[in-house]
C-alpha atoms as a PDB file:
ATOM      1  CA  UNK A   1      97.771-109.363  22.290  1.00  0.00           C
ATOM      2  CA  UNK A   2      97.052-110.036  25.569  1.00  0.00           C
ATOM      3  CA  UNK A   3      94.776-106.724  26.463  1.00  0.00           C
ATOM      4  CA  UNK A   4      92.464-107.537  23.752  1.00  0.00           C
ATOM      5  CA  UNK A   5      89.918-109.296  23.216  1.00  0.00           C
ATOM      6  CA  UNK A   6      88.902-111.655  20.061  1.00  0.00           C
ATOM      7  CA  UNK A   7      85.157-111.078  20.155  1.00  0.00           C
ATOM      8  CA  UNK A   8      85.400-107.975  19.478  1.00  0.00           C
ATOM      9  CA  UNK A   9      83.700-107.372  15.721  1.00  0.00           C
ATOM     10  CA  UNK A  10      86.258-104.487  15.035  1.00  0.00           C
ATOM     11  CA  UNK A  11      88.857-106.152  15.327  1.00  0.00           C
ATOM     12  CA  UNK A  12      87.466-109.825  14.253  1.00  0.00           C
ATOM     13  CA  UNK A  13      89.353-111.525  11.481  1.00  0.00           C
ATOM     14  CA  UNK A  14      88.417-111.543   8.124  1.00  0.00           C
ATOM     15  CA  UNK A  15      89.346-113.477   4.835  1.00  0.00           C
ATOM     16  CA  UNK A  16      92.225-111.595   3.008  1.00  0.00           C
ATOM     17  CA  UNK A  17      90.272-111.024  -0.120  1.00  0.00           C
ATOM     18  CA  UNK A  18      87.675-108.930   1.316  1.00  0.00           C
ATOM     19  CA  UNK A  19      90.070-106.880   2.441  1.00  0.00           C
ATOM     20  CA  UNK A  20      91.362-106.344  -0.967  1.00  0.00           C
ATOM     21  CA  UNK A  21      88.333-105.642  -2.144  1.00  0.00           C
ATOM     22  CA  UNK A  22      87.575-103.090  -0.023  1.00  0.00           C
ATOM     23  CA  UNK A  23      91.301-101.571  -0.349  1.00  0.00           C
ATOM     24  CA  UNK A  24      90.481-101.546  -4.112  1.00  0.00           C
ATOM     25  CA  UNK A  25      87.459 -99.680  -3.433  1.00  0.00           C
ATOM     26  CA  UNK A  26      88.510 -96.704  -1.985  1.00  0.00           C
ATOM     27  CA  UNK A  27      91.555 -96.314  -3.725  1.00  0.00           C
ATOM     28  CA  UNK A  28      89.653 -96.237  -6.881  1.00  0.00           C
ATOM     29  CA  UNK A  29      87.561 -93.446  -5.164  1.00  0.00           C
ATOM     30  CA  UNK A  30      90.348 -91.303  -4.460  1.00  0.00           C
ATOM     31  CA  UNK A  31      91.621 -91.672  -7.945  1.00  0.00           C
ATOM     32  CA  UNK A  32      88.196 -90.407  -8.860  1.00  0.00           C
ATOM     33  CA  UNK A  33      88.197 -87.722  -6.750  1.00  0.00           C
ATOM     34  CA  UNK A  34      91.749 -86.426  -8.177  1.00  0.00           C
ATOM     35  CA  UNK A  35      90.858 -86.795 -11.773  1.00  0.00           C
ATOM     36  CA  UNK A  36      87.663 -85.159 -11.072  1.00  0.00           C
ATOM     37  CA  UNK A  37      89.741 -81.964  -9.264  1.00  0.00           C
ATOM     38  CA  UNK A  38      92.343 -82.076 -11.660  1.00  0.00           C
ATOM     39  CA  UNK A  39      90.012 -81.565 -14.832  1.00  0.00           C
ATOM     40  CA  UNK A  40      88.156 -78.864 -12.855  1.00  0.00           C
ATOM     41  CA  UNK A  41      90.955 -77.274 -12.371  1.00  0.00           C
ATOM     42  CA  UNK A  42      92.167 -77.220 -15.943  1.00  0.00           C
ATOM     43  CA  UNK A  43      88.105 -75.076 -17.282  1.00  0.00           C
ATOM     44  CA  UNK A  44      88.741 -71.538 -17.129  1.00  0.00           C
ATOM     45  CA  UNK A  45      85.128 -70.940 -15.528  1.00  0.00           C
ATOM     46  CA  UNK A  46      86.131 -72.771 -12.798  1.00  0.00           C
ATOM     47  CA  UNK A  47      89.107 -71.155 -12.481  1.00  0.00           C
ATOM     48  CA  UNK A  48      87.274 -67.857 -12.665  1.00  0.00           C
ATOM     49  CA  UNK A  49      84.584 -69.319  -9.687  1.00  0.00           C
ATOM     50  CA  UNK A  50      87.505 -70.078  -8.045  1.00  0.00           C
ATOM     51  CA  UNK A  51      89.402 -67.035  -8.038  1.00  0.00           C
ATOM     52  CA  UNK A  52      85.720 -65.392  -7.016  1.00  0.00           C
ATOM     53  CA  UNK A  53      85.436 -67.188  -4.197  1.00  0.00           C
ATOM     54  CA  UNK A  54      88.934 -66.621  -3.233  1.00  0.00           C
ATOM     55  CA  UNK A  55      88.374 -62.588  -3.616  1.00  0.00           C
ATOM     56  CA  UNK A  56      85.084 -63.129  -1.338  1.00  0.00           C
ATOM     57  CA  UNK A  57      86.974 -64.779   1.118  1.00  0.00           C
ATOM     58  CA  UNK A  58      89.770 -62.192   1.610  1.00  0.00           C
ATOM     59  CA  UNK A  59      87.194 -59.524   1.809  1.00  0.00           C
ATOM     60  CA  UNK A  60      86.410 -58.235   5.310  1.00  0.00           C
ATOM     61  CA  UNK A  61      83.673 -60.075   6.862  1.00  0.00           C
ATOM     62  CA  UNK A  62      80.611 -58.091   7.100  1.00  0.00           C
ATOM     63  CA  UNK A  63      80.245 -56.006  10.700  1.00  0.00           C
ATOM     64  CA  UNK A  64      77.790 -58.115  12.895  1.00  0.00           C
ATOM     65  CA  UNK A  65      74.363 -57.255  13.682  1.00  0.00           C
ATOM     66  CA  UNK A  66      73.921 -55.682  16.509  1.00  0.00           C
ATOM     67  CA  UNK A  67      72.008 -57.559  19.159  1.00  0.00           C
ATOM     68  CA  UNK A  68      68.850 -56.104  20.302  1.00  0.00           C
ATOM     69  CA  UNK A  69      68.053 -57.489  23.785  1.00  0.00           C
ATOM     70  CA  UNK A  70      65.133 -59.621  23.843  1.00  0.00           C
ATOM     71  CA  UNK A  71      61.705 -58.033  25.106  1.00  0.00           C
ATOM     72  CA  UNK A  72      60.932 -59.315  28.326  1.00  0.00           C
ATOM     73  CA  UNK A  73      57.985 -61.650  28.186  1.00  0.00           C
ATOM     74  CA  UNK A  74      54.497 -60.538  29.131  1.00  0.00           C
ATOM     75  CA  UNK A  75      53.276 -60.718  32.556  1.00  0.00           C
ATOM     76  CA  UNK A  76      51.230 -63.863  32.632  1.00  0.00           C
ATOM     77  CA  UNK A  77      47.375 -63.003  32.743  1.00  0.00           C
ATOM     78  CA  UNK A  78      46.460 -63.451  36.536  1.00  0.00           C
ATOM     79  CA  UNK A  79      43.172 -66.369  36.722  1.00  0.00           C
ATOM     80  CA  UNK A  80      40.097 -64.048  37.520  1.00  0.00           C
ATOM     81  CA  UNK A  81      38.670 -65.439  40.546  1.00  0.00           C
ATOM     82  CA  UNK A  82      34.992 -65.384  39.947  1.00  0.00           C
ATOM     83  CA  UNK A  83      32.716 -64.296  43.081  1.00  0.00           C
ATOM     84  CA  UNK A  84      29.394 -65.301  43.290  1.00  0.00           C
ATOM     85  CA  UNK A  85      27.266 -62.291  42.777  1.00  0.00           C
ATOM     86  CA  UNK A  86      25.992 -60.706  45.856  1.00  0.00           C
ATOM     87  CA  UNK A  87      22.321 -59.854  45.215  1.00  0.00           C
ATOM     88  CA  UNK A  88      21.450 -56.914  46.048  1.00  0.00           C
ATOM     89  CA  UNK A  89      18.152 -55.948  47.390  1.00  0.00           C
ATOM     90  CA  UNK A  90      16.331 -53.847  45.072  1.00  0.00           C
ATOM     91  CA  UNK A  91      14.713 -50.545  46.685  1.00  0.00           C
ATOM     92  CA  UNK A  92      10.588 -50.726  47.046  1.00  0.00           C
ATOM     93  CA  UNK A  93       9.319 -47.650  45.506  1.00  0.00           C
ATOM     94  CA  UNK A  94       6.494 -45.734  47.533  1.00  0.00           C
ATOM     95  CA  UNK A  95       4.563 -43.446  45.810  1.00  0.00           C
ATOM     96  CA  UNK A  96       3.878 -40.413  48.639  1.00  0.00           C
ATOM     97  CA  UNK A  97       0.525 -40.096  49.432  1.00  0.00           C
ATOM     98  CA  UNK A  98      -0.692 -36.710  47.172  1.00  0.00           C
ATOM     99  CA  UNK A  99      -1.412 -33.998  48.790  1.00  0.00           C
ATOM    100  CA  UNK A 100      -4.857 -32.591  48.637  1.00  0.00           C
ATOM    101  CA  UNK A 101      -5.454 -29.400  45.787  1.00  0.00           C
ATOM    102  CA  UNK A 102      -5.538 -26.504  47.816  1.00  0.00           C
ATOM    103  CA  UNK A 103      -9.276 -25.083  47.102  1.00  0.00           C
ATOM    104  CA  UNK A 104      -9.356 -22.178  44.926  1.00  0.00           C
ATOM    105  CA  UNK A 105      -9.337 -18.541  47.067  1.00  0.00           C
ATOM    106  CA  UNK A 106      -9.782 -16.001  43.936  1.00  0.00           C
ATOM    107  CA  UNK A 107     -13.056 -14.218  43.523  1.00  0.00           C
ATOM    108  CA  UNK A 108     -13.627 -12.190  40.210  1.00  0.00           C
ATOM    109  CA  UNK A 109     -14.505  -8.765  41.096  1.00  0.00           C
ATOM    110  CA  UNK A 110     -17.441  -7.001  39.978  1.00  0.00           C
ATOM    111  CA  UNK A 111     -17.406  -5.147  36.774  1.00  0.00           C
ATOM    112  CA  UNK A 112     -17.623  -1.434  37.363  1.00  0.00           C
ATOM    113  CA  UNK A 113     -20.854   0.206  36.053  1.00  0.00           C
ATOM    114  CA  UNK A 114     -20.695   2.127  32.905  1.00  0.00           C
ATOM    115  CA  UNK A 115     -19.634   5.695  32.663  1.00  0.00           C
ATOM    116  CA  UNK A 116     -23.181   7.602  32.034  1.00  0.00           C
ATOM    117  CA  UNK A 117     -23.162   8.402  28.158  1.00  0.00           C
ATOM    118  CA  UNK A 118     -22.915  12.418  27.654  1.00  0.00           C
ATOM    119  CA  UNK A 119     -24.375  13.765  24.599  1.00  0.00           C
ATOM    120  CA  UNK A 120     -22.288  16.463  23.950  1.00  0.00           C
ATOM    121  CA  UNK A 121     -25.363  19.178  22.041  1.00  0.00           C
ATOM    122  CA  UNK A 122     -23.058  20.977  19.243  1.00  0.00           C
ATOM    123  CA  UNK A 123     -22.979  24.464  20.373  1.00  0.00           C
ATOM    124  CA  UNK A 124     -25.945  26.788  19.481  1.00  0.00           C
ATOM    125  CA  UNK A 125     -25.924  28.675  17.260  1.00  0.00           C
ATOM    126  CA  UNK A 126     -25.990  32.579  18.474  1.00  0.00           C
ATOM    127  CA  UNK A 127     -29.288  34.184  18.692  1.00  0.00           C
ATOM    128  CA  UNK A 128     -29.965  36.891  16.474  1.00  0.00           C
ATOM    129  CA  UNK A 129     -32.430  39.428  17.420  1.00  0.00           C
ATOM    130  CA  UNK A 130     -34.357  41.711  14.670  1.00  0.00           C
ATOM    131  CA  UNK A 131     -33.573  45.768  15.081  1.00  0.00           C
ATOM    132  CA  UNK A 132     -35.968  47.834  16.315  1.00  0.00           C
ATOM    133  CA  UNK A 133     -37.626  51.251  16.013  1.00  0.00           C
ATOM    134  CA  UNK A 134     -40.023  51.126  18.544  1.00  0.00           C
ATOM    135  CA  UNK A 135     -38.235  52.158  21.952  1.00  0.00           C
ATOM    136  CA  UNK A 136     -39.411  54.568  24.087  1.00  0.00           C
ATOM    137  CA  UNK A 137     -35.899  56.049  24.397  1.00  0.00           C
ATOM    138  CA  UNK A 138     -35.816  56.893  20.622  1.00  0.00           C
ATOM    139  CA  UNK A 139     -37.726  59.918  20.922  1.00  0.00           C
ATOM    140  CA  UNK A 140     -38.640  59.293  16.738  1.00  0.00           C
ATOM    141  CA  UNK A 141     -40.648  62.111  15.353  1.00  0.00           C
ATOM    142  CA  UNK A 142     -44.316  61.080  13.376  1.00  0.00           C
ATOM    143  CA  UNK A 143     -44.168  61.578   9.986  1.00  0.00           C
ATOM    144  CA  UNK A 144     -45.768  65.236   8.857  1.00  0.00           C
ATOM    145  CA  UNK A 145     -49.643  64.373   7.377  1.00  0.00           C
ATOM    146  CA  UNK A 146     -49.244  66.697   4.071  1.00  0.00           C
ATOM    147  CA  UNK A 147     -51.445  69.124   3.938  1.00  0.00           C
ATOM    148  CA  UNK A 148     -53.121  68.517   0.333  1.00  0.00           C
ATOM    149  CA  UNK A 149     -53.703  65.415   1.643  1.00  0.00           C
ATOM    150  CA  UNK A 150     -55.831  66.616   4.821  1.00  0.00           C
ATOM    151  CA  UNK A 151     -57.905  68.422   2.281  1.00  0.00           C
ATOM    152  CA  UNK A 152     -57.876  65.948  -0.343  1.00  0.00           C
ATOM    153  CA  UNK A 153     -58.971  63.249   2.310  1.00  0.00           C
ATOM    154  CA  UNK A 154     -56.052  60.645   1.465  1.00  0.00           C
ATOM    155  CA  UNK A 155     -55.121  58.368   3.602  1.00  0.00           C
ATOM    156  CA  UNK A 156     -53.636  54.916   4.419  1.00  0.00           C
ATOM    157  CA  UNK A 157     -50.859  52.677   5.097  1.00  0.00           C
ATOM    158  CA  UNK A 158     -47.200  52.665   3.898  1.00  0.00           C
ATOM    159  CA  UNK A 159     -45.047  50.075   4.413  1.00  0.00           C
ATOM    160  CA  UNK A 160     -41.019  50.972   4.140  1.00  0.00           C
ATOM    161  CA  UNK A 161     -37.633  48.607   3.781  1.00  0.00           C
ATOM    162  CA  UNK A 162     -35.189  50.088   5.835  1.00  0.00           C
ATOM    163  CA  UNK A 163     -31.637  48.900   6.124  1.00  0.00           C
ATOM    164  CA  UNK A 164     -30.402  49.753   9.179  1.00  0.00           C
ATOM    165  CA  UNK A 165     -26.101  49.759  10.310  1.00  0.00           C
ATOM    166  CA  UNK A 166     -24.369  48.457  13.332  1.00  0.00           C
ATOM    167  CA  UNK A 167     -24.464  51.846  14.622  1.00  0.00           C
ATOM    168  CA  UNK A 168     -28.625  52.411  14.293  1.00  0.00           C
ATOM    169  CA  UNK A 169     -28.958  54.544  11.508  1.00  0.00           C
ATOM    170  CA  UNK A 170     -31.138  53.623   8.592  1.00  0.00           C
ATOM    171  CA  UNK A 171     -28.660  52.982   5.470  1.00  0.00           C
ATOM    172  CA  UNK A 172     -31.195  52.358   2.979  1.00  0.00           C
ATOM    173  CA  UNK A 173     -34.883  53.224   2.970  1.00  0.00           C
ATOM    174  CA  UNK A 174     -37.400  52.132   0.379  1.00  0.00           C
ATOM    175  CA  UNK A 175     -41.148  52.369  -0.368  1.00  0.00           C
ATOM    176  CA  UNK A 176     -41.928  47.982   0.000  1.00  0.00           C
ATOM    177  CA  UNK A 177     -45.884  48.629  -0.149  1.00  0.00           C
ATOM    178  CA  UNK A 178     -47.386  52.360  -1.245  1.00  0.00           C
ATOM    179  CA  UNK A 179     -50.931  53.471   0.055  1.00  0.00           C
ATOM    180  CA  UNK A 180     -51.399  54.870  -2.977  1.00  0.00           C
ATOM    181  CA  UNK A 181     -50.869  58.283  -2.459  1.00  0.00           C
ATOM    182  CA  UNK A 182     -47.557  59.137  -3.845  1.00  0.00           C
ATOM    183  CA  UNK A 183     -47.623  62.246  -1.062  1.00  0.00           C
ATOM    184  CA  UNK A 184     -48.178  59.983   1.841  1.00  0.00           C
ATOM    185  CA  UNK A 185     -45.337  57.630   0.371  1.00  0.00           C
ATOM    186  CA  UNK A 186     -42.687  60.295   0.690  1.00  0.00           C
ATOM    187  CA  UNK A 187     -43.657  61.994   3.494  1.00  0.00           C
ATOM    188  CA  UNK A 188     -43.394  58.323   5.143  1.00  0.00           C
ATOM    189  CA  UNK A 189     -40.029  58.072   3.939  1.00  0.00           C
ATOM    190  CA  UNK A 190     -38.885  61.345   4.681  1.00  0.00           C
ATOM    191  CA  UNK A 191     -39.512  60.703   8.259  1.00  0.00           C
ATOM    192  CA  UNK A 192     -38.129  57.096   8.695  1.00  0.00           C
ATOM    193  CA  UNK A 193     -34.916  58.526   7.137  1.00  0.00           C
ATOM    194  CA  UNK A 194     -34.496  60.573  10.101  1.00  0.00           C
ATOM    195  CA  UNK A 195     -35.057  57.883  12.669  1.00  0.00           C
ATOM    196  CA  UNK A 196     -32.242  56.288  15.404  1.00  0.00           C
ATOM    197  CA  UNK A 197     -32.858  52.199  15.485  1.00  0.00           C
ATOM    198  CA  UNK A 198     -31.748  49.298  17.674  1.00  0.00           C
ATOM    199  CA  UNK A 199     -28.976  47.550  15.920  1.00  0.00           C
ATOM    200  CA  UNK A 200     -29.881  43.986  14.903  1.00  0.00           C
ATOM    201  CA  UNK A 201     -27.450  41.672  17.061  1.00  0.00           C
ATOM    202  CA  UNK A 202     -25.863  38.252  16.860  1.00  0.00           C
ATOM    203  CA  UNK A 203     -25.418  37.787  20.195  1.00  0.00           C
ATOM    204  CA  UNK A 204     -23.296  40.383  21.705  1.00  0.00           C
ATOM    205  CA  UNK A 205     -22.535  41.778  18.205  1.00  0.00           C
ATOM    206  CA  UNK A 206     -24.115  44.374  16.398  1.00  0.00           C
ATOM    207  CA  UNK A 207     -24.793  43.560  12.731  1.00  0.00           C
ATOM    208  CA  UNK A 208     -26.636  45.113   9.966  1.00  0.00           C
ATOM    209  CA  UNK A 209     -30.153  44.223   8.773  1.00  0.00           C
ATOM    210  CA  UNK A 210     -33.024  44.539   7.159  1.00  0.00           C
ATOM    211  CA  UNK A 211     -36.227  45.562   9.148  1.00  0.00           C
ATOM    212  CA  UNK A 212     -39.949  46.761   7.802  1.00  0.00           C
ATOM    213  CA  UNK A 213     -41.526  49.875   9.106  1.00  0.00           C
ATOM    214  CA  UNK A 214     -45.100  50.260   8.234  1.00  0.00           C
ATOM    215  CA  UNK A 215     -46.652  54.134   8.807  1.00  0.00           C
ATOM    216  CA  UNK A 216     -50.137  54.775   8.867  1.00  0.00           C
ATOM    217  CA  UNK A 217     -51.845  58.370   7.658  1.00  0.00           C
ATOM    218  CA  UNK A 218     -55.305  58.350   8.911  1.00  0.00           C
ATOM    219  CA  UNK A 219     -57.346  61.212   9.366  1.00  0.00           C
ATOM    220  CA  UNK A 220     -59.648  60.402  12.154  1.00  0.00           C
ATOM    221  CA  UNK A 221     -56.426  59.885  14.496  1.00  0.00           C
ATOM    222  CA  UNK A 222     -54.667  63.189  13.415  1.00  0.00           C
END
């Protein structure tokens, strides 16, 4: 007993009936404990929990997870340094000077005179100019004075209506005014029937009309 000491409190002496006490103690514990396992043991549900976790434990243990490597941390935000802000010197804007308008050059150029106004006349009409009996280069015969009427002492004037053609000749004679002496009348007629004429004309054409020839029987002239 020499290597230990006595003030130690494990291994300090105490009365013997504590220690029976305590001795009691936990042997009626463990007595508990194997009743209490025993009467388990006997209930078929625990026999069937049992045999479960028996079965569970044989089984092969489940395949372990595979290990996914960590993700590396992210990079640490780097402290942004703050610079005092340079000013800058803002530009001066000069308006250029304007340039003077250039003075107007154009002229407006002088309006032509009007084109004279021609009345355009309609055309004329052609002239038309009368026939004639009168021309010298007719050669037309006088008309015969009857002789009755010489001794009877008729005279006067006879006016004929003669239609002369394009070509001159009388077409159509007739008594328009008588002298009253039916034998003057005809012999008036019977001469004018054997007369040439000058064609009436419409300008360069020849045309037929109407002209009057007027004979006078007089016996002073004959």
């Amino acid at each position: 007993m020499s290597g230990f000491s006595t003030s130690d409190p494990l291994f300090a002496v105490e009365p013997f009936g504590r220690r029976a006490q305590r001795f009691a103690l936990v042997a009626a514990v463990h007595l508990a404990l194997l009743w209490g396992a025993m009467e388990l043991a006997t209930r078929p549900e625990v026999r069937l929990a049992a045999q479960e976790i028996m079965v569970r434990l044989i089984e092969a243990p489940p395949a372990a997870p595979e290990m996914v490597p960590p993700e590396p941390a992210p990079p640490r935000p780097q402290p942004v340094r703050r610079t005092a802000p340079v000013e800058v010197p803002q530009p001066v804007l000069t308006a250029a000077p304007e340039a003077p308008a250039p003075a107007s050059t154009f002229a407006v150029a002088p309006q032509p005179p009007a084109p004279p106004v021609v009345e355009v006349a309609p055309p004329a009409p052609p002239v038309v100019t009368a026939a004639r009996f009168d021309a010298d280069y007719l050669s037309n015969p006088k008309p015969v004075y009857p002789v009755a009427s010489r001794r009877l002492g008729e005279e006067g004037r006879v006016l004929l209506r003669v239609k002369v053609s394009p070509g001159g000749t009388p077409a159509t004679v007739e008594v328009k005014q008588s002298c009253g002496f039916p034998r003057l009348d005809a012999a008036a007629k019977a001469a004018v029937e054997l007369w040439r004429f000058v064609p009436a004309r419409r300008g360069d054409e020849a045309i037929e009309s109407w002209v009057s020839v007027p004979v006078i029987f007089s016996l002073q002239a004959s």
